[in-house]
PDB file of N, CA and C in Angstrom:
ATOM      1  N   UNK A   1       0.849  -1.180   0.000  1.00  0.00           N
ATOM      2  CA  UNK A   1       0.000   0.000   0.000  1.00  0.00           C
ATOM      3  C   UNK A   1       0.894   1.242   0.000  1.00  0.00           C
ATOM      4  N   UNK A   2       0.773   1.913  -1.094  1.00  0.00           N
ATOM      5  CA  UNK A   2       1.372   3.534  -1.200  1.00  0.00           C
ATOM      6  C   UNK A   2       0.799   4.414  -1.278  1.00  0.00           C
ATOM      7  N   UNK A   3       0.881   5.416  -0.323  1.00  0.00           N
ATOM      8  CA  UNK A   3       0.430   6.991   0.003  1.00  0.00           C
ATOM      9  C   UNK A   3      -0.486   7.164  -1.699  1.00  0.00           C
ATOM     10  N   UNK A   4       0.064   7.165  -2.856  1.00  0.00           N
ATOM     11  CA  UNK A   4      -0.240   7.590  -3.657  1.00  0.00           C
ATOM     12  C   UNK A   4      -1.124   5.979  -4.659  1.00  0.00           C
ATOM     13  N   UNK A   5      -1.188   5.489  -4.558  1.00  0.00           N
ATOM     14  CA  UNK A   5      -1.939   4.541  -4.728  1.00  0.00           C
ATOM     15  C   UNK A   5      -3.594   4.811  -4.802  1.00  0.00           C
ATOM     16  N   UNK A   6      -4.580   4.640  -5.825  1.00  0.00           N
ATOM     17  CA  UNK A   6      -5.828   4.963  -5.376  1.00  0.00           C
ATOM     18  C   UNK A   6      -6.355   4.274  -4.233  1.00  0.00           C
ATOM     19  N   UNK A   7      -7.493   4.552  -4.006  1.00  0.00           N
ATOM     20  CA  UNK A   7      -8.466   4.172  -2.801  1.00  0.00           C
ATOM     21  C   UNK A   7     -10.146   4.135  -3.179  1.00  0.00           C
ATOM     22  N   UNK A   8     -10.403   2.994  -3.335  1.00  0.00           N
ATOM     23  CA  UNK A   8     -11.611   2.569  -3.740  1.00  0.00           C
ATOM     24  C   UNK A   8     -12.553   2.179  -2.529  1.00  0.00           C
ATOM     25  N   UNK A   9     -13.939   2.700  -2.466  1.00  0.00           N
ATOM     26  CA  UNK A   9     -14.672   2.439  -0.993  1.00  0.00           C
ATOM     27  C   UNK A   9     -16.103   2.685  -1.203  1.00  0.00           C
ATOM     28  N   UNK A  10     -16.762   1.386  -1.818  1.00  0.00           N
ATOM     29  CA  UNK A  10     -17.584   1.653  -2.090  1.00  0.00           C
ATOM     30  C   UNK A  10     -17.577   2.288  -3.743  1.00  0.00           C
ATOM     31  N   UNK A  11     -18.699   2.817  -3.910  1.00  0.00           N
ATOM     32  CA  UNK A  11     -18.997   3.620  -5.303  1.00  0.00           C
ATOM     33  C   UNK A  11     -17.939   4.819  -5.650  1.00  0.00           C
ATOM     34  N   UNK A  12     -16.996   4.963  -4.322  1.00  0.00           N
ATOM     35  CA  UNK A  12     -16.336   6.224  -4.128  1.00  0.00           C
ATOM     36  C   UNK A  12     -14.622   5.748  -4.478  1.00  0.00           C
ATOM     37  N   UNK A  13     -13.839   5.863  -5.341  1.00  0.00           N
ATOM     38  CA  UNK A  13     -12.849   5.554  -5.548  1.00  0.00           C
ATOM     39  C   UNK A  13     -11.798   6.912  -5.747  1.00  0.00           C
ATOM     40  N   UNK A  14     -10.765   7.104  -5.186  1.00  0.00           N
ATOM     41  CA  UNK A  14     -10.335   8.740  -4.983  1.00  0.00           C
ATOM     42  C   UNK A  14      -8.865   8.275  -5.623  1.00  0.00           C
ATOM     43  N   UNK A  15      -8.406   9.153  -6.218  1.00  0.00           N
ATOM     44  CA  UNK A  15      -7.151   9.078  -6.944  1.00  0.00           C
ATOM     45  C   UNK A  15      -5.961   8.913  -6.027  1.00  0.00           C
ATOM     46  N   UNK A  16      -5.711   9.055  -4.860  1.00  0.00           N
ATOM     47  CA  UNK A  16      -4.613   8.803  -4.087  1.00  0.00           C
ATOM     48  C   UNK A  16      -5.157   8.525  -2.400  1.00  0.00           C
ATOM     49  N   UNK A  17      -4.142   8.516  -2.077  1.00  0.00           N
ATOM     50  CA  UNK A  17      -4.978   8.589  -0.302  1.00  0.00           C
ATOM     51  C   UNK A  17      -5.225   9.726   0.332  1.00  0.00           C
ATOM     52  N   UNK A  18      -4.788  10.809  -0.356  1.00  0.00           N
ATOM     53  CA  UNK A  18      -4.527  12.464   0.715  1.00  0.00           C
ATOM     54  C   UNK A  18      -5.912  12.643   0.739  1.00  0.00           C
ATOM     55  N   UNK A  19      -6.427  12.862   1.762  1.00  0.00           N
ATOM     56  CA  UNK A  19      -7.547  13.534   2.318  1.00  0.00           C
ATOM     57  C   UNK A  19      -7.231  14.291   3.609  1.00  0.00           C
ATOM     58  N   UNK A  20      -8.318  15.324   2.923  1.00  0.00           N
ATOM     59  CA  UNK A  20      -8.121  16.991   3.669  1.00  0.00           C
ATOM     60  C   UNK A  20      -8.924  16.983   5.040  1.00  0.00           C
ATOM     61  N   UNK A  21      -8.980  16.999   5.939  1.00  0.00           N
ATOM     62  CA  UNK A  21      -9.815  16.793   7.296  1.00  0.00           C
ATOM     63  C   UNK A  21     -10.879  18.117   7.188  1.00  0.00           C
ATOM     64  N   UNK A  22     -12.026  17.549   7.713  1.00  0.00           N
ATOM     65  CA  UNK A  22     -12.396  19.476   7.858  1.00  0.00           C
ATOM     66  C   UNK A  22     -11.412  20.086   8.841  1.00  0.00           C
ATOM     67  N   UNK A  23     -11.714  21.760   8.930  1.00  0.00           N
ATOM     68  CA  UNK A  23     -10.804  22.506   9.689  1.00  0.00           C
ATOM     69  C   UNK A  23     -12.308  23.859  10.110  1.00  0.00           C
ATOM     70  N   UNK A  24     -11.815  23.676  11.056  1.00  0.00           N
ATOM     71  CA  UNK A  24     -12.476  24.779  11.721  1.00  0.00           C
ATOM     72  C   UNK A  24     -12.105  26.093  11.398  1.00  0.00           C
ATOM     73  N   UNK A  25     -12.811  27.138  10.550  1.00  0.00           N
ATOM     74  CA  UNK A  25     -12.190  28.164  10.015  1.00  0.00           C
ATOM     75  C   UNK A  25     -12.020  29.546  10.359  1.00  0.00           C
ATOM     76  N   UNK A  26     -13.566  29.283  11.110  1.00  0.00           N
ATOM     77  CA  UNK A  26     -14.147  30.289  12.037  1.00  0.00           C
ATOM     78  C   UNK A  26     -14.160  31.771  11.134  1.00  0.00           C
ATOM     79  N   UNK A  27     -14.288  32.036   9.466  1.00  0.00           N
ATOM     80  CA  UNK A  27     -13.755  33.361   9.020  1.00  0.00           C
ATOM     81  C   UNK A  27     -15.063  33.462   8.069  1.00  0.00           C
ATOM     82  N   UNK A  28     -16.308  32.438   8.214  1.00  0.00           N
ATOM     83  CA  UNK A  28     -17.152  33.166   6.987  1.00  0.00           C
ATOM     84  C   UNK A  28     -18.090  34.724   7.625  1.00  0.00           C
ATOM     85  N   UNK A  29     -18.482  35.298   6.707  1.00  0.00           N
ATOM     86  CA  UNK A  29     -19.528  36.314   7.655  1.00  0.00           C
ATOM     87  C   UNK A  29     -21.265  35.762   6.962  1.00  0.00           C
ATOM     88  N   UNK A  30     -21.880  36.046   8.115  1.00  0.00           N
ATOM     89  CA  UNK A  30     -23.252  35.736   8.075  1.00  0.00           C
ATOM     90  C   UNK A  30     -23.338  34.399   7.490  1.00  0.00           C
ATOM     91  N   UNK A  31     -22.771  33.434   7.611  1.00  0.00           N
ATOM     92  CA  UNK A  31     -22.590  31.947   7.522  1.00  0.00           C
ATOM     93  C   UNK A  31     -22.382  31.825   6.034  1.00  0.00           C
ATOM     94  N   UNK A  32     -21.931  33.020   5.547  1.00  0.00           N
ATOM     95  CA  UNK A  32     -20.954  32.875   3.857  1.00  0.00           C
ATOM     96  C   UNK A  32     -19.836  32.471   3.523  1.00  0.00           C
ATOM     97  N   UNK A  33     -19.414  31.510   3.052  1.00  0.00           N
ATOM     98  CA  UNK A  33     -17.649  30.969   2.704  1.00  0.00           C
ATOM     99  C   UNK A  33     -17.216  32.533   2.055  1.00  0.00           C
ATOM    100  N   UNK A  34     -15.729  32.955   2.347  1.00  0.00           N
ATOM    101  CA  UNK A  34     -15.699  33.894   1.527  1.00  0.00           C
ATOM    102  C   UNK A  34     -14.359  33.485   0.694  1.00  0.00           C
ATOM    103  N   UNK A  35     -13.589  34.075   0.205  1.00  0.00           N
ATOM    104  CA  UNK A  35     -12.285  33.868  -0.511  1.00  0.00           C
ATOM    105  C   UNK A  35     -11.552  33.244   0.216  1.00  0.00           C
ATOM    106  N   UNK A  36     -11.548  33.386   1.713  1.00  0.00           N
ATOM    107  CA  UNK A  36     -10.330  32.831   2.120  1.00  0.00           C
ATOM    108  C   UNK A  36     -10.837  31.095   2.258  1.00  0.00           C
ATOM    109  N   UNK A  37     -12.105  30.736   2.140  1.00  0.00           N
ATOM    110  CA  UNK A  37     -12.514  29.938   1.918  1.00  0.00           C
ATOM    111  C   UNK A  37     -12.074  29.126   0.798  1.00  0.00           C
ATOM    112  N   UNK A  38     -12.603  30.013  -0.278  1.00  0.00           N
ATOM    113  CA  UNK A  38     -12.134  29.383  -1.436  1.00  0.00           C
ATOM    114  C   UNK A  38     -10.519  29.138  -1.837  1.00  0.00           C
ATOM    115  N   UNK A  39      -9.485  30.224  -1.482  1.00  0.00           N
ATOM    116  CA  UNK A  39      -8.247  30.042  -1.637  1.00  0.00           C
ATOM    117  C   UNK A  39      -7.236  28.837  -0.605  1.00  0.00           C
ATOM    118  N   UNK A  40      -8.320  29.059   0.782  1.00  0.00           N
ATOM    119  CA  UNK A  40      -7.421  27.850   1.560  1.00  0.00           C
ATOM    120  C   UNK A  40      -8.255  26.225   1.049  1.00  0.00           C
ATOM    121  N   UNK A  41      -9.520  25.639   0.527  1.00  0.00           N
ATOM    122  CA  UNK A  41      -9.300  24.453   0.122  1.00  0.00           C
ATOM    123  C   UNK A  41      -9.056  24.568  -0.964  1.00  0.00           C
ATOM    124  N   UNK A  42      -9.250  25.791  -1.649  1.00  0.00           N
ATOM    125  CA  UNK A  42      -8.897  25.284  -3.019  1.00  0.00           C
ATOM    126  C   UNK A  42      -6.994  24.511  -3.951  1.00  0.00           C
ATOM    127  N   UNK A  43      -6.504  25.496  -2.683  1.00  0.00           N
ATOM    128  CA  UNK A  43      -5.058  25.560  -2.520  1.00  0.00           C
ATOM    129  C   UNK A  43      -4.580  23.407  -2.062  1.00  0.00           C
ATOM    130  N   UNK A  44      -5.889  22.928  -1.232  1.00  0.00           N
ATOM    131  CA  UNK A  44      -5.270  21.889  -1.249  1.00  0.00           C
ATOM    132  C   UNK A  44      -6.088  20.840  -2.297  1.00  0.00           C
ATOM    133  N   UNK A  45      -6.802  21.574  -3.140  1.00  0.00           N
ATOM    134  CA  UNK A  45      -7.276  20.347  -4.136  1.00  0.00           C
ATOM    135  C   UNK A  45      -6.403  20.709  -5.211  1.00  0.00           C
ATOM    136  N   UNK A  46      -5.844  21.646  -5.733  1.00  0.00           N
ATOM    137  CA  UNK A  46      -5.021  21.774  -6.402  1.00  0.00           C
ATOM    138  C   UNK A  46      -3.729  21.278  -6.401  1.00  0.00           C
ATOM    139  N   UNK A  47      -3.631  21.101  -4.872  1.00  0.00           N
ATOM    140  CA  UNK A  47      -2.000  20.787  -4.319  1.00  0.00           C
ATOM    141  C   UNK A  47      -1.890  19.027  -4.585  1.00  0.00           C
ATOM    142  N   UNK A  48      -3.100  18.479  -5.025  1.00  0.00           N
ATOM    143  CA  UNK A  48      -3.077  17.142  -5.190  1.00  0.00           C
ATOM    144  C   UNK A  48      -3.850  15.973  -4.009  1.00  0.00           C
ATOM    145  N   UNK A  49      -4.493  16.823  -3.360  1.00  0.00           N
ATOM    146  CA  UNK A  49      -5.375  15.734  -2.308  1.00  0.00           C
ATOM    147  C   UNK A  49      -6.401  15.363  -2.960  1.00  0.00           C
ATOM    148  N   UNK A  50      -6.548  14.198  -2.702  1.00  0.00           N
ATOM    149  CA  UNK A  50      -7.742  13.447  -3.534  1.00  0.00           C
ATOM    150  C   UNK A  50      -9.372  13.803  -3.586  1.00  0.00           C
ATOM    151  N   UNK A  51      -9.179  14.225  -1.654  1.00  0.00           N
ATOM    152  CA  UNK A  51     -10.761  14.636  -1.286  1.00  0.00           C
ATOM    153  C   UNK A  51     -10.530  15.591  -0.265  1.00  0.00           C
ATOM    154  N   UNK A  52     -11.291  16.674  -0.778  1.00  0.00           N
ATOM    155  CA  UNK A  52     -11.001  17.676   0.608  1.00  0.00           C
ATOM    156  C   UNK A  52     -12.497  18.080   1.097  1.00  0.00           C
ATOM    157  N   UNK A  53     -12.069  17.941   2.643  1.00  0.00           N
ATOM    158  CA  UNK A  53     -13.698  18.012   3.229  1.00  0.00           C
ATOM    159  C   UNK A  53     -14.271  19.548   3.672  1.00  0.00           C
ATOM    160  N   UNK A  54     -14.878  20.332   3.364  1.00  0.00           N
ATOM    161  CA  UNK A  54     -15.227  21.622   3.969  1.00  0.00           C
ATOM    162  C   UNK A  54     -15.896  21.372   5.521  1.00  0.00           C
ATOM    163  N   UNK A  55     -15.350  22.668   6.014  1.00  0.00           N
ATOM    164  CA  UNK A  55     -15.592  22.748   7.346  1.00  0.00           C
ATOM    165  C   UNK A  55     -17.152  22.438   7.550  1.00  0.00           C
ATOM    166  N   UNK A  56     -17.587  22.181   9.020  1.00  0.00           N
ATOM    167  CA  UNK A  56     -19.139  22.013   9.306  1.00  0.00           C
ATOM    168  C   UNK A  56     -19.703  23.409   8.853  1.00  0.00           C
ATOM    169  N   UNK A  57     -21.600  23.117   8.792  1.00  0.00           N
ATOM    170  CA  UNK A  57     -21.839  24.311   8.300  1.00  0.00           C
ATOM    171  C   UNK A  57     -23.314  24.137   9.415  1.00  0.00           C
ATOM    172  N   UNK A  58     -23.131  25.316  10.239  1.00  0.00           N
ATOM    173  CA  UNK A  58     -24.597  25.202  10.799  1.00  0.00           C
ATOM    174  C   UNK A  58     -26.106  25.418  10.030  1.00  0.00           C
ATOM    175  N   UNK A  59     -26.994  24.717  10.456  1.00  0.00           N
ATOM    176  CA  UNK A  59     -28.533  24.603   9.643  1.00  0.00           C
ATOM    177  C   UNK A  59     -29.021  25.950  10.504  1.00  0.00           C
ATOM    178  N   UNK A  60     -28.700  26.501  11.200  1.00  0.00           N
ATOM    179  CA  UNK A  60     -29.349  27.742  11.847  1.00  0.00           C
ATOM    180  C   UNK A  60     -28.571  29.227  12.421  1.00  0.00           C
ATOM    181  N   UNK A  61     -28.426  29.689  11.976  1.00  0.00           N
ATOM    182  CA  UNK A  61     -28.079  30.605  12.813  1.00  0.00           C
ATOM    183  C   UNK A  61     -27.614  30.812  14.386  1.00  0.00           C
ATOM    184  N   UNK A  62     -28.745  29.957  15.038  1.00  0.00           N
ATOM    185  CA  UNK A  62     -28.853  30.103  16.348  1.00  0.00           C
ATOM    186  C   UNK A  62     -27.867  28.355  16.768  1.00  0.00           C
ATOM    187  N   UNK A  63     -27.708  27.770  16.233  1.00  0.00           N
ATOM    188  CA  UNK A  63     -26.954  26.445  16.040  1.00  0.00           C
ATOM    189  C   UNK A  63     -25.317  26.626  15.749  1.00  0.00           C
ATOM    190  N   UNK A  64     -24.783  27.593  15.847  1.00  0.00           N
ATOM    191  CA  UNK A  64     -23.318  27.878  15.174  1.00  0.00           C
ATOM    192  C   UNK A  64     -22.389  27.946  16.574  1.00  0.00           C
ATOM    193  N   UNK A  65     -21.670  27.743  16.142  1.00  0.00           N
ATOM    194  CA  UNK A  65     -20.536  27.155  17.473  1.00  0.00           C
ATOM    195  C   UNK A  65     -19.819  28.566  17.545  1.00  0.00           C
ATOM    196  N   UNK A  66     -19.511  29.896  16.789  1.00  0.00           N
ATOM    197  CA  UNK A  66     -19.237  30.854  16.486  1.00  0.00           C
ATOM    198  C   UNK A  66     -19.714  31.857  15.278  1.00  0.00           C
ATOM    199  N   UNK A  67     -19.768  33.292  15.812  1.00  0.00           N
ATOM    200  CA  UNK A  67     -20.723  33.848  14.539  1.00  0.00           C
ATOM    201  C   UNK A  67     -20.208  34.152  13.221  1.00  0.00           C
ATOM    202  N   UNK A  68     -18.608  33.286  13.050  1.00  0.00           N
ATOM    203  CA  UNK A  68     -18.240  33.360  12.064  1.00  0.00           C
ATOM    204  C   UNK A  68     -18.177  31.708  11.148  1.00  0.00           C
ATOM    205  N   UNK A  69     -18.955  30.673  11.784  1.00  0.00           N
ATOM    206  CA  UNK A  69     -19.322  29.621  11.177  1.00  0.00           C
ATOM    207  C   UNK A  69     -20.059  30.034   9.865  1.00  0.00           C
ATOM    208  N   UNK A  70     -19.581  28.966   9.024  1.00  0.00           N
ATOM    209  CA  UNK A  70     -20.554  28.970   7.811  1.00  0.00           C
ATOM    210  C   UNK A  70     -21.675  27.971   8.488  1.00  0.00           C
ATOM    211  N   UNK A  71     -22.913  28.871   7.214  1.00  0.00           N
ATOM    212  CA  UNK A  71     -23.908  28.229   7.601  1.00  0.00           C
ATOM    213  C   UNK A  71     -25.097  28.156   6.350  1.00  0.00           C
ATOM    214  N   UNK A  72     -25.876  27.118   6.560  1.00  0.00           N
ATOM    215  CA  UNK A  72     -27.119  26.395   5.389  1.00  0.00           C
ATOM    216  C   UNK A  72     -28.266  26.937   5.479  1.00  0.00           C
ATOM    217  N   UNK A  73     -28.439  28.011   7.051  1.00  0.00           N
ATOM    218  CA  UNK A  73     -29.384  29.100   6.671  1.00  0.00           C
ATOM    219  C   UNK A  73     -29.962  29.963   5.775  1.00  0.00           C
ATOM    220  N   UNK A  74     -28.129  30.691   5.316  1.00  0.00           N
ATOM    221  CA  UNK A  74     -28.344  31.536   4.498  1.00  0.00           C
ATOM    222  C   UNK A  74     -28.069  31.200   3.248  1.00  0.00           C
ATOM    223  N   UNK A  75     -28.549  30.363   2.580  1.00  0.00           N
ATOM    224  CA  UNK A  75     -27.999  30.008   1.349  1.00  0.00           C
ATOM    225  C   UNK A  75     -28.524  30.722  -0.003  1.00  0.00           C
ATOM    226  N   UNK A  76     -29.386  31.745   0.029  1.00  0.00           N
ATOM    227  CA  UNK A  76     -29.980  32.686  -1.118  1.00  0.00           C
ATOM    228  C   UNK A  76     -28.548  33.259  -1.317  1.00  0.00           C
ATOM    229  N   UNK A  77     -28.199  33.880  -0.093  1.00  0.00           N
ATOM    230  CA  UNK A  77     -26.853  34.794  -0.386  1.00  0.00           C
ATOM    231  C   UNK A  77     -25.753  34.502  -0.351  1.00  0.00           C
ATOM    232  N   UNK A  78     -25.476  33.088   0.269  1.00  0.00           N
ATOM    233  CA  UNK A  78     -24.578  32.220  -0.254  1.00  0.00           C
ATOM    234  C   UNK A  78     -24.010  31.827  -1.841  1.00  0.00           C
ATOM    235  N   UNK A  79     -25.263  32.047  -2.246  1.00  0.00           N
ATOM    236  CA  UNK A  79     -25.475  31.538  -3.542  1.00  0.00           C
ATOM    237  C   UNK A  79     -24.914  32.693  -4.567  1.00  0.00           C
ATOM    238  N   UNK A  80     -24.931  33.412  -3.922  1.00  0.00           N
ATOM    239  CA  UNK A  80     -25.081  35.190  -4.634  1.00  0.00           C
ATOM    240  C   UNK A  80     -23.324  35.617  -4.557  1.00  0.00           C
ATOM    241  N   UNK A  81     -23.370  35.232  -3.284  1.00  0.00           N
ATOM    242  CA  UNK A  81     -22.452  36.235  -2.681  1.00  0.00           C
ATOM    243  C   UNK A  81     -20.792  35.399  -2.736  1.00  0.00           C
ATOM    244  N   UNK A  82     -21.131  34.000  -3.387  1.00  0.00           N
ATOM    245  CA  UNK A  82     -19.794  33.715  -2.730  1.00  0.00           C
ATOM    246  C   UNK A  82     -19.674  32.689  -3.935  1.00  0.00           C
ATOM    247  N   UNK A  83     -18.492  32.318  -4.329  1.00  0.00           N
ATOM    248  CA  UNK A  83     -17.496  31.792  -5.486  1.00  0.00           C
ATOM    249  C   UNK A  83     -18.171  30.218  -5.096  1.00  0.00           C
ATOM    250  N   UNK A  84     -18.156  29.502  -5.261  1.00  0.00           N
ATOM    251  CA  UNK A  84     -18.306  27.918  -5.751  1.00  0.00           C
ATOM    252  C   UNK A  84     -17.089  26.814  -5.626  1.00  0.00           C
ATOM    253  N   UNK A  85     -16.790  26.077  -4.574  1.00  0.00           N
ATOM    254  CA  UNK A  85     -15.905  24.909  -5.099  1.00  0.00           C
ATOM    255  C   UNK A  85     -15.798  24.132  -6.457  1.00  0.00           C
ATOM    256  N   UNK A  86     -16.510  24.449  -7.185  1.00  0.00           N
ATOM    257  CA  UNK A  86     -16.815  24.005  -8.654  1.00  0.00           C
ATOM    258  C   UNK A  86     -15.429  24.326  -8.908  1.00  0.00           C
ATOM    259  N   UNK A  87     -14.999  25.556  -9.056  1.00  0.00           N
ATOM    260  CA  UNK A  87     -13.461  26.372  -9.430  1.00  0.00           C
ATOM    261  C   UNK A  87     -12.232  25.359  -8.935  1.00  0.00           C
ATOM    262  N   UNK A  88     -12.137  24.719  -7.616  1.00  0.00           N
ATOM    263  CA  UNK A  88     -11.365  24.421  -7.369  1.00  0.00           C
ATOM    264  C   UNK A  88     -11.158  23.027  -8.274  1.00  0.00           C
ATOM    265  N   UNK A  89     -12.659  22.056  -8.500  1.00  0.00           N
ATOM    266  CA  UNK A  89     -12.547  21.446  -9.812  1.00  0.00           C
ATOM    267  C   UNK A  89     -11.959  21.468 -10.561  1.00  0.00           C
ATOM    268  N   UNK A  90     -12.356  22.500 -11.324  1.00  0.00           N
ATOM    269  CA  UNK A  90     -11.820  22.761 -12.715  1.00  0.00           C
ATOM    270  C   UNK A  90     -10.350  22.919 -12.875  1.00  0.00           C
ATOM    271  N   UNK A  91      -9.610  23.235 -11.777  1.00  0.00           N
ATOM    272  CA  UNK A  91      -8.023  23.293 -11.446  1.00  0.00           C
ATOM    273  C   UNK A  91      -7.538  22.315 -10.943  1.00  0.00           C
ATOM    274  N   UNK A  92      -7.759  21.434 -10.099  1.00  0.00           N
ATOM    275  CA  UNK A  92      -7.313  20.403  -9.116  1.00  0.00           C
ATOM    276  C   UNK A  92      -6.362  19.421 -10.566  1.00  0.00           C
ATOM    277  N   UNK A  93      -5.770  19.275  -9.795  1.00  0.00           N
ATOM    278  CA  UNK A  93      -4.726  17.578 -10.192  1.00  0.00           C
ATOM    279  C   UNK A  93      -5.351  16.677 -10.044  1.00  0.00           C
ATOM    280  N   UNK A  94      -6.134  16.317  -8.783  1.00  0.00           N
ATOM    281  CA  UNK A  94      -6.736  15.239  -9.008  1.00  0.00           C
ATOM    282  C   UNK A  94      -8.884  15.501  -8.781  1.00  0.00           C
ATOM    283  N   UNK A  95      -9.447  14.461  -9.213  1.00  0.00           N
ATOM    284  CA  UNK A  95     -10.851  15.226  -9.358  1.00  0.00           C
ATOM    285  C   UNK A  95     -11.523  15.740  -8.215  1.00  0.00           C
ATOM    286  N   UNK A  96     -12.075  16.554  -7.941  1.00  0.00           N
ATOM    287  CA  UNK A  96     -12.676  16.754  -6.273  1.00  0.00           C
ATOM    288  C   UNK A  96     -14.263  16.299  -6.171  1.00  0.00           C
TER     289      UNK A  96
END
């Protein structure tokens, strides 16, 4: 078994073994990912990790461990307001 070797599990088969842990980021506002969002995972799907996990995202407002958690409340302006992991896709080395 090598670090770089795929990993098959289920329907889910990932191009190497690197997987990204979530990370507690504590930096969206009003539960929005913002750039630094997008530049810190995007930075490791690009860098070659197979699967990178985004941080938790609270379903409420009133449910957030800090008021800078992202969150599934606001997702109109989520939607609006903030860039897409799609991007980090379209760049990555390996598929995300």
């Amino acid at each position: 078994m090598n670090l770089f070797d795929p990993f098959a599990q289920r329907s889910l088969t990932l191009r190497n073994r690197l997987v990204v842990r979530p990370m507690r980021e504590y930096s969206a506002t009003d539960g929005v990912p913002n750039d630094w969002h997008l530049v810190h995972l995007g930075s490791r799907a690009v860098g070659g990790a197979a699967l990178v996990i985004a941080e938790a995202s609270a379903v409420s407002a009133q449910g957030r461990i800090s008021p800078q958690d992202t969150g599934l409340w606001n997702q109109p302006r989520w939607r609006r307001g903030s860039r897409s992991p799609a991007s980090s896709r379209r760049t990555a080395r390996s598929p995300a």
